[in-house]
Protein backbone atom coordinates (compact mmCIF):
# COMPACT_ATOMS: atom_id res chain seq x y z
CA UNK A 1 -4.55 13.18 430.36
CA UNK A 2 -7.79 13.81 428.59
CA UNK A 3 -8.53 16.73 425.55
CA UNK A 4 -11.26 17.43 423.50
CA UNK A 5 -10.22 18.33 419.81
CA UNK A 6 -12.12 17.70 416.78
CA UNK A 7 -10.65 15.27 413.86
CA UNK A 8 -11.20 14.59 410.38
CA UNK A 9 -11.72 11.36 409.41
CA UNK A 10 -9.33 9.77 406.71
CA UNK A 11 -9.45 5.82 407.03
CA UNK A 12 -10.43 3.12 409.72
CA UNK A 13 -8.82 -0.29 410.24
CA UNK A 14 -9.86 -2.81 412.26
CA UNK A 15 -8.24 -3.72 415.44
CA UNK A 16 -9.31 -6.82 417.73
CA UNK A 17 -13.42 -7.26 417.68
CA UNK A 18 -14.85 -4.31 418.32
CA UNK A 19 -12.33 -1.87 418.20
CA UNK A 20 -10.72 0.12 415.58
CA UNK A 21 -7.71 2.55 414.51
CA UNK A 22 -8.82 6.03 413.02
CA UNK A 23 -6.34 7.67 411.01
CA UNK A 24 -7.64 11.14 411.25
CA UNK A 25 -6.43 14.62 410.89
CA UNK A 26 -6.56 17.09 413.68
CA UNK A 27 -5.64 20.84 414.46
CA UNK A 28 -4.45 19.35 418.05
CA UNK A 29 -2.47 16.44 417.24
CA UNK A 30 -1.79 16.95 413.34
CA UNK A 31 -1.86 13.37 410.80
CA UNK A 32 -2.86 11.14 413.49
CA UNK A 33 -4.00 7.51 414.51
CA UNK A 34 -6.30 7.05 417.17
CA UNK A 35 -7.55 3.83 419.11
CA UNK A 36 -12.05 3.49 419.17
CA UNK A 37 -13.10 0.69 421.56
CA UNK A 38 -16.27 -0.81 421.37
CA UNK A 39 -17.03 -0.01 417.73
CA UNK A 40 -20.24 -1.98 416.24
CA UNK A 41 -21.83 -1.70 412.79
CA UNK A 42 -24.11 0.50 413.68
CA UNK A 43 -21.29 3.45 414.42
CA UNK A 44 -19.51 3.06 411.61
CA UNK A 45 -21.57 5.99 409.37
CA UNK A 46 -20.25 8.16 412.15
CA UNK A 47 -16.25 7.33 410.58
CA UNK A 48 -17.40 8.10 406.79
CA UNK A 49 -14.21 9.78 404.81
CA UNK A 50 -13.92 13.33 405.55
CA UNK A 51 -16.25 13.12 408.71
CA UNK A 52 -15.94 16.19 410.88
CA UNK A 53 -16.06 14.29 414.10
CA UNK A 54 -15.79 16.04 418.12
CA UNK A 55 -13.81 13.53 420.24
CA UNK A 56 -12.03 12.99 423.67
CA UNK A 57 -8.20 12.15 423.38
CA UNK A 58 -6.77 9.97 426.02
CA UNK A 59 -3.10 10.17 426.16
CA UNK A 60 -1.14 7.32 427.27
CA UNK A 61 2.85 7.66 428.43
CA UNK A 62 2.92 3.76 427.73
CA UNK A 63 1.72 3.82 423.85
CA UNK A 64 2.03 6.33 421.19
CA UNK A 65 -1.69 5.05 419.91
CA UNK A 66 -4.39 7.41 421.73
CA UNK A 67 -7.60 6.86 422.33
CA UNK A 68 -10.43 8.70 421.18
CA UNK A 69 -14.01 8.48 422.59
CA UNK A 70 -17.15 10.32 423.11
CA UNK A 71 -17.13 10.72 419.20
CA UNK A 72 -20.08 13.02 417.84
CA UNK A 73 -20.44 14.47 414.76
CA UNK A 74 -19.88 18.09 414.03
CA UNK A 75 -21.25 18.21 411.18
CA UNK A 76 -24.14 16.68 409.15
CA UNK A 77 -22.54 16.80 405.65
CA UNK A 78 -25.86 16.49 404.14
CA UNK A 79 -25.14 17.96 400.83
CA UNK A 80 -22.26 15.34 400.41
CA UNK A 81 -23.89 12.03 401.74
CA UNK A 82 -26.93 12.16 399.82
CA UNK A 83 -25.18 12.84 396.65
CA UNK A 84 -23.06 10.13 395.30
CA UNK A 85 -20.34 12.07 393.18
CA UNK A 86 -19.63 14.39 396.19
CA UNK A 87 -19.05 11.29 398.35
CA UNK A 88 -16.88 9.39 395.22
CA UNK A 89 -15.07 12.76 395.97
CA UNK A 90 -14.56 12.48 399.27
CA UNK A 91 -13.53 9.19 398.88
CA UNK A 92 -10.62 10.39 396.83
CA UNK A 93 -9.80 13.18 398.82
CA UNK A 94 -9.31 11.30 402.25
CA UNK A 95 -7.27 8.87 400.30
CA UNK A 96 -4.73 11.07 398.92
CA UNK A 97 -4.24 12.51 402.39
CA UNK A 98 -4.07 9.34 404.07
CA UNK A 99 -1.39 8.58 401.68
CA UNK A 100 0.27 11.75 401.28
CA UNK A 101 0.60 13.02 404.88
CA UNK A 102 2.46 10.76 406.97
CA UNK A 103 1.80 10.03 410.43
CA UNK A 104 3.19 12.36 412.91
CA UNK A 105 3.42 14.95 410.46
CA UNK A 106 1.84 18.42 412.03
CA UNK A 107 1.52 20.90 408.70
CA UNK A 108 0.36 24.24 410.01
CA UNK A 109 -2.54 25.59 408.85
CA UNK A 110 -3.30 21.67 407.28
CA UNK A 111 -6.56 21.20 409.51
CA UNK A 112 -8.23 24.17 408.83
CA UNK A 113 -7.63 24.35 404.95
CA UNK A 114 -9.30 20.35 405.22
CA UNK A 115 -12.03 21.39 407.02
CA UNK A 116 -13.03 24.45 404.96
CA UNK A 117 -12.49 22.53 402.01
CA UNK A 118 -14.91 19.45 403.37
CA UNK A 119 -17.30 22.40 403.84
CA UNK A 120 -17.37 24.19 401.13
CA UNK A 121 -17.81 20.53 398.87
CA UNK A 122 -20.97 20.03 401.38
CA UNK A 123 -22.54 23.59 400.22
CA UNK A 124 -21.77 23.77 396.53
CA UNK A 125 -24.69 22.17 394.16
CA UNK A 126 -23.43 22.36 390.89
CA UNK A 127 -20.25 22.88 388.93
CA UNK A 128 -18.06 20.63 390.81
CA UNK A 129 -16.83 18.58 389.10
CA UNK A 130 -13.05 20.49 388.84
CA UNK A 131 -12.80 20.11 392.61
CA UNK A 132 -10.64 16.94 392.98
CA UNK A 133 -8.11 19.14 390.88
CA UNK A 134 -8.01 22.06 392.97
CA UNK A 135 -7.70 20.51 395.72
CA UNK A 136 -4.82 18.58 394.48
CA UNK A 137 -2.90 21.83 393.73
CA UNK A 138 -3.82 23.55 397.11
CA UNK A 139 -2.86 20.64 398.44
CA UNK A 140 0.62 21.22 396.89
CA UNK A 141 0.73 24.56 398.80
CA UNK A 142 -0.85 23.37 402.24
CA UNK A 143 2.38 21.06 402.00
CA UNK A 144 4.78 23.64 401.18
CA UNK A 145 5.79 22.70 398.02
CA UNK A 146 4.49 26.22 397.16
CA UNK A 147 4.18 25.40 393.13
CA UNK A 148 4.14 27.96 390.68
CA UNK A 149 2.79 26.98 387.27
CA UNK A 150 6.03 26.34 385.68
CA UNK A 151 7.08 24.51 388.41
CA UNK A 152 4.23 21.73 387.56
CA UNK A 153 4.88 21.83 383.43
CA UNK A 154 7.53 18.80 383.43
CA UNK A 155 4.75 16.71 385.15
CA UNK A 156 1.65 18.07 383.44
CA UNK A 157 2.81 18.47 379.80
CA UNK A 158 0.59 19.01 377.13
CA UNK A 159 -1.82 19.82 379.74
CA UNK A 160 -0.08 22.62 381.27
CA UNK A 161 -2.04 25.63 379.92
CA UNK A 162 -5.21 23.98 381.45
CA UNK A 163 -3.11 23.69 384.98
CA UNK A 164 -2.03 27.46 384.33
CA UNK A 165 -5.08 28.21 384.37
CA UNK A 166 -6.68 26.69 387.22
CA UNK A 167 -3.89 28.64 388.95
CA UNK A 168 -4.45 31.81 388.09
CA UNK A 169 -8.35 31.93 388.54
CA UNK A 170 -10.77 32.29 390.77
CA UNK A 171 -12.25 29.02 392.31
CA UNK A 172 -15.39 29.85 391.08
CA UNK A 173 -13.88 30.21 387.62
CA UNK A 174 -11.31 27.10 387.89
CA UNK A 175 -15.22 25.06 388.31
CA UNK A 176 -15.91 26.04 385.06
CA UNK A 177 -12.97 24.77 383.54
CA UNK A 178 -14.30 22.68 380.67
CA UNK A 179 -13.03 19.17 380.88
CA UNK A 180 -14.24 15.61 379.97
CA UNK A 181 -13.40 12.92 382.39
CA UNK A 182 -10.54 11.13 380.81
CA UNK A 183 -8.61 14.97 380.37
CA UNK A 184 -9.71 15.64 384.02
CA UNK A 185 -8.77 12.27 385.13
CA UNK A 186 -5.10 12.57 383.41
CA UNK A 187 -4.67 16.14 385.32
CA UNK A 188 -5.12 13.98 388.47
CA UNK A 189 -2.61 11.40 388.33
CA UNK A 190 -0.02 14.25 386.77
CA UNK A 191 -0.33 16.25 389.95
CA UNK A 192 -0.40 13.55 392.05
CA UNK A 193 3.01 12.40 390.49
CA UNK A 194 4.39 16.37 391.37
CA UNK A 195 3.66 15.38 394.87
CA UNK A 196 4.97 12.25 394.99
CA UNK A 197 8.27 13.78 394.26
CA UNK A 198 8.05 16.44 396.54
CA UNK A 199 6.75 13.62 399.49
CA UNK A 200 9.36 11.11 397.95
CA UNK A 201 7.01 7.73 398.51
CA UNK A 202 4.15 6.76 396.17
CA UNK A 203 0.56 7.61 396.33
CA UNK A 204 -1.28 5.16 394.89
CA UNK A 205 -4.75 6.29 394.67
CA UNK A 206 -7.70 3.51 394.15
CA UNK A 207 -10.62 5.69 394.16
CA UNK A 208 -9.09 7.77 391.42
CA UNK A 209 -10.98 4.73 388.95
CA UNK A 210 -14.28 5.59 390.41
CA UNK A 211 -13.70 9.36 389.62
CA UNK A 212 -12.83 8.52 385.95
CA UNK A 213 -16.33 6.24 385.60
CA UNK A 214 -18.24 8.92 387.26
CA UNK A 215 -17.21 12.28 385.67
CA UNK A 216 -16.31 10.61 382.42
């Protein structure tokens, strides 16, 4: 059986030659991995992280790993690939889902709160520099951990007013939140440990160290 859905890309792995695995998020098929034959060097700007990518799924009743082909891009994501803290953003972003969402997992409402999210980062030009950190708490509530403020001070601490307040204004406001990179960087790994113990497995984030060099 063959559907067309679209799919966010998270992470790629290698499989055989010229193949590879897409771990993707979809509004169809939820947190899932999908199977790319035939994949050069040449296609592989069309799997950045956070790609908004138009495929056809192929659906096997011998394997659980689909296959996706006919891959085009929905969207450009202009404003994100020529600007290298939006994509050190990304970066993060599609790693802390790959992480946090496990496969199989089908969150409602999960796909479309991505995608606005990916396009809403594309459009914005300045001020955002807060936006790893909000999505990290909306995040928390796409999930269904549903945090109120309180619920985050044993992980956040001394930095718990700051995390108040990024939940009680506007996103336009919680942008200018003023921060310095190691504050904003601490914020990070303090949320990420709330939703690690809501998830129950660690997320260990690598691209959280380019973050901290870029926005220090």
């Amino acid at each position: 059986m063959t559907t067309g859905t679209e799919l966010i890309v998270l992470h790629t792995t290698k499989f055989g030659e010229n193949s590879i695995v897409v771990h993707t998020i979809s509004k169809d098929y939820g947190r899932r991995s999908f199977l790319v034959r035939g994949a050069g060097k040449k296609q592989m700007a069309l799997f950045l992280p956070l790609n908004i990518l138009e495929a056809e799924i192929v659906e096997s009743s011998r394997s659980n790993l689909y296959t996706a082909r006919n891959l085009v891009s929905v969207c450009p994501l202009l404003g994100i690939r020529n600007n290298i803290l939006k994509n050190s953003v990304t970066m993060f972003i599609s790693e802390v889902l790959f992480r946090a969402i496990k496969e199989g997992t089908a969150e409602q409402g999960l796909y479309e709160w991505c995608r606005k999210n990916i396009i809403l980062l594309d459009a914005i030009e300045t001020d955002f520099n807060n936006f790893h950190l909000r999505f990290l708490l909306e995040l928390a509530v796409t999930m269904g951990f549903s945090p109120e403020s309180r619920d985050l001070m044993p992980f956040v601490g001394d930095h718990y007013p700051i995390v108040e307040a990024f939940m009680q204004k506007s996103f336009a406001e919680s942008m200018l939140i003023p921060l310095n990179g190691a504050t904003r960087n601490e914020i990070a790994e303090e949320i990420l440990r709330y939703i690690e113990f809501h998830t129950e497995s660690a997320i260990n984030v690598n691209s959280l160290k380019v973050l901290r060099e870029l926005f220090a």
